[in-house]
C-alpha atoms as a PDB file:
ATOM      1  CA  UNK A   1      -0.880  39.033  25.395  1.00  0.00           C
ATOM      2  CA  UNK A   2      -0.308  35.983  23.042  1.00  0.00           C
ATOM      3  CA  UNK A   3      -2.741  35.293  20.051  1.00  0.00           C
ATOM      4  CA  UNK A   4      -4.174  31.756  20.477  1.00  0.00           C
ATOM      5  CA  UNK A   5      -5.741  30.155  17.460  1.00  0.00           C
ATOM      6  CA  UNK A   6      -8.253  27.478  17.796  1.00  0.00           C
ATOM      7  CA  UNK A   7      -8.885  24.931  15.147  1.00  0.00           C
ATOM      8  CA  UNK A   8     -12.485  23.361  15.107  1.00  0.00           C
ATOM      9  CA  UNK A   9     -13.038  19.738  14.868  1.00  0.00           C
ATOM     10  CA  UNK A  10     -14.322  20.381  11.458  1.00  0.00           C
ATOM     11  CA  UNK A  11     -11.424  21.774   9.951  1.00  0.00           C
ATOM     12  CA  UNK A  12      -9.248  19.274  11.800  1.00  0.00           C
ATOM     13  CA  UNK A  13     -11.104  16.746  10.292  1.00  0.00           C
ATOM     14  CA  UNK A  14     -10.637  18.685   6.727  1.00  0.00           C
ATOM     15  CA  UNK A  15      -6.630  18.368   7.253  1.00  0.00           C
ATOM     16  CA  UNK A  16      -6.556  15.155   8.406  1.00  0.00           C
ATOM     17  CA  UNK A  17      -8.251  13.829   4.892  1.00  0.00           C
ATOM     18  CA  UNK A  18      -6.389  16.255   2.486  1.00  0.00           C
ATOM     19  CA  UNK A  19      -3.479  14.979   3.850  1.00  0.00           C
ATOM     20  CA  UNK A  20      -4.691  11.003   3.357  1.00  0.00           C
ATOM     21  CA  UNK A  21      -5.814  11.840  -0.107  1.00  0.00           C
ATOM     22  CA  UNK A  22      -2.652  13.853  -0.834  1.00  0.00           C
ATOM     23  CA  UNK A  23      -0.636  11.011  -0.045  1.00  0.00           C
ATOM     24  CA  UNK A  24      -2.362   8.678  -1.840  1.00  0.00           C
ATOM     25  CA  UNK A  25      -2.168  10.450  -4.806  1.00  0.00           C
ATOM     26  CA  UNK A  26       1.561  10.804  -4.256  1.00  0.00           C
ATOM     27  CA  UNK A  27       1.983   7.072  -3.128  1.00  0.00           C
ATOM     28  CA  UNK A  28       0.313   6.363  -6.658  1.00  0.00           C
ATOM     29  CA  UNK A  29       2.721   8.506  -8.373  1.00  0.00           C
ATOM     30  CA  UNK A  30       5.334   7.025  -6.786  1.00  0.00           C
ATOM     31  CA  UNK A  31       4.467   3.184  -8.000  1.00  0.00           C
ATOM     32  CA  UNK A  32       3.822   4.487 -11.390  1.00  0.00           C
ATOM     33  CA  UNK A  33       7.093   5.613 -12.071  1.00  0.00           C
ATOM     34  CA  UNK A  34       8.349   2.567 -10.157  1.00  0.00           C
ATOM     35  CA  UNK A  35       6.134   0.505 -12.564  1.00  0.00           C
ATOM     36  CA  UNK A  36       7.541   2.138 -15.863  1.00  0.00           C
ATOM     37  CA  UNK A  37      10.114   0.827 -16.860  1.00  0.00           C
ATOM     38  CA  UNK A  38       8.859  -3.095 -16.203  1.00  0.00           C
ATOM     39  CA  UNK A  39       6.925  -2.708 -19.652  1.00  0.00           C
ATOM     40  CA  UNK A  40      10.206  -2.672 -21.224  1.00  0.00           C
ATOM     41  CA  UNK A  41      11.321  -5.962 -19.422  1.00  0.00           C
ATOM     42  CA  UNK A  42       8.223  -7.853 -20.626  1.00  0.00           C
ATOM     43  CA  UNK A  43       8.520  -6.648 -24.126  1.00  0.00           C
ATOM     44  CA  UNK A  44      12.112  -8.128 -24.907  1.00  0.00           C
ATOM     45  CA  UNK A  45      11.424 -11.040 -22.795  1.00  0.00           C
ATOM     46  CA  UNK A  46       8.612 -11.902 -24.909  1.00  0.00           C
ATOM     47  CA  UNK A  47      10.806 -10.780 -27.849  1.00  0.00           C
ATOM     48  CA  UNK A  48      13.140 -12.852 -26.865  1.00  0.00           C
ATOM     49  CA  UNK A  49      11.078 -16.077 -26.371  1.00  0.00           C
ATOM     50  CA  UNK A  50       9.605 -15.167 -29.997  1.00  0.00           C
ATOM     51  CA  UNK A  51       6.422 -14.800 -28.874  1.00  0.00           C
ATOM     52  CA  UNK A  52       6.877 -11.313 -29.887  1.00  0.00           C
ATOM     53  CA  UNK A  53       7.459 -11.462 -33.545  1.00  0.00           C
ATOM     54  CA  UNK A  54       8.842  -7.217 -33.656  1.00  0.00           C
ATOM     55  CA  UNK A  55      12.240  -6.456 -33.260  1.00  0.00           C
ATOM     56  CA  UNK A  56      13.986  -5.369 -29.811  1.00  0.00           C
ATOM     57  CA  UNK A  57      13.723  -1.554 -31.152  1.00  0.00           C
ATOM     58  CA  UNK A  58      10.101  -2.009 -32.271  1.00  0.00           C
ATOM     59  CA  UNK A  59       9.713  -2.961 -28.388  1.00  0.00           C
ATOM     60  CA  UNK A  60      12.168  -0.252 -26.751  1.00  0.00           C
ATOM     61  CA  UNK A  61       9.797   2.381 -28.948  1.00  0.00           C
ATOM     62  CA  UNK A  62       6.664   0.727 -28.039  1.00  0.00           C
ATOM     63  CA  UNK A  63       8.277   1.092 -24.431  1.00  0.00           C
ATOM     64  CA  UNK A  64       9.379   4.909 -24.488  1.00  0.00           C
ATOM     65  CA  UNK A  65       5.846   5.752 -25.865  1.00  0.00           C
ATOM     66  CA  UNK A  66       4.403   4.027 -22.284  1.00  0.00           C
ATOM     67  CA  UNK A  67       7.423   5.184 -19.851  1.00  0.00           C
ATOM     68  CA  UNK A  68       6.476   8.912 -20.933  1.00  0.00           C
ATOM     69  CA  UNK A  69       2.433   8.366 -20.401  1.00  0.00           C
ATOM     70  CA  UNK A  70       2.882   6.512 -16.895  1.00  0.00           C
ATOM     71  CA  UNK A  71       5.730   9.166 -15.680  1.00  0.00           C
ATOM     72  CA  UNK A  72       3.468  12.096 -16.828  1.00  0.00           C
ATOM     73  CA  UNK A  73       0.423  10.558 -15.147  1.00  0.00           C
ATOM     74  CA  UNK A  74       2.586  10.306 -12.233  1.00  0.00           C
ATOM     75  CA  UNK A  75       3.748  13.926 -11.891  1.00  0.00           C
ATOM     76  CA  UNK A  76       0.428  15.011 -13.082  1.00  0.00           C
ATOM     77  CA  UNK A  77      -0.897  13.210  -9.480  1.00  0.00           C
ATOM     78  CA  UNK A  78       2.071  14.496  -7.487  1.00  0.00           C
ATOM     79  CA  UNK A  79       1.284  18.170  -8.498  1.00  0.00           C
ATOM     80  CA  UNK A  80      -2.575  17.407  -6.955  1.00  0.00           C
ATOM     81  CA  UNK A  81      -1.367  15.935  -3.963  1.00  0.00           C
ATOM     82  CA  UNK A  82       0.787  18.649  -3.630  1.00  0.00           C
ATOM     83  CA  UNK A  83      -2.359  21.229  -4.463  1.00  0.00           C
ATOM     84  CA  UNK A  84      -4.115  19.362  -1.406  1.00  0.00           C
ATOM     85  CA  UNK A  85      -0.948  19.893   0.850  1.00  0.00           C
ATOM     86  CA  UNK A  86      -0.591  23.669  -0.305  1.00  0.00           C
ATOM     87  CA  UNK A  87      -4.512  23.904   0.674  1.00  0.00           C
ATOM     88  CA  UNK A  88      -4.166  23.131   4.139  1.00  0.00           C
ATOM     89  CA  UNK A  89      -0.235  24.532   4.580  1.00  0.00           C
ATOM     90  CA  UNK A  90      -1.290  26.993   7.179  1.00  0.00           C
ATOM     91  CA  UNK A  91      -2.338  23.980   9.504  1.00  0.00           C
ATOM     92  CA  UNK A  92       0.834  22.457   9.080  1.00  0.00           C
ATOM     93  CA  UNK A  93       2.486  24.695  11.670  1.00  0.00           C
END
């Protein structure tokens, strides 16, 4: 005689939102290391226009300083989502 597990609508409805909240967190992750490297783009274009008065390697620094921050914000958010996926991994299957 097989084992039949019932879910309730309650925990259901528990799975449904960790997995909307863990993929927001990872979608936000995701456009943050997207977004990264575009501070570096800005910064020698305005270099370049002398609007900027640093030099190009003032502005790659000043970029490497904000590539690490957004990147490790990012993986910092993919490692919750992926607590709220490992949360609810029984439901999963």
């Amino acid at each position: 005689m097989s084992q039949t597990k019932y879910l309730s609508p309650s925990s259901v409805q528990d799975f449904l939102s960790a997995r909307k909240r863990s993929s927001t967190l990872i979608a936000i992750g995701v456009m943050l290391c997207i977004f990264s490297p575009i501070t570096l783009l800005i910064l020698i274009r305005l270099t370049r226009l002398d609007i900027l008065t640093s030099s190009i390697n003032f502005a790659t620094g000043i970029d490497v300083i904000v590539l690490i921050l957004l990147v490790a914000a990012a993986v910092a958010l993919f490692i919750a989502g992926n607590h709220w996926l490992k949360v609810h991994e029984n439901f999963e299957y």
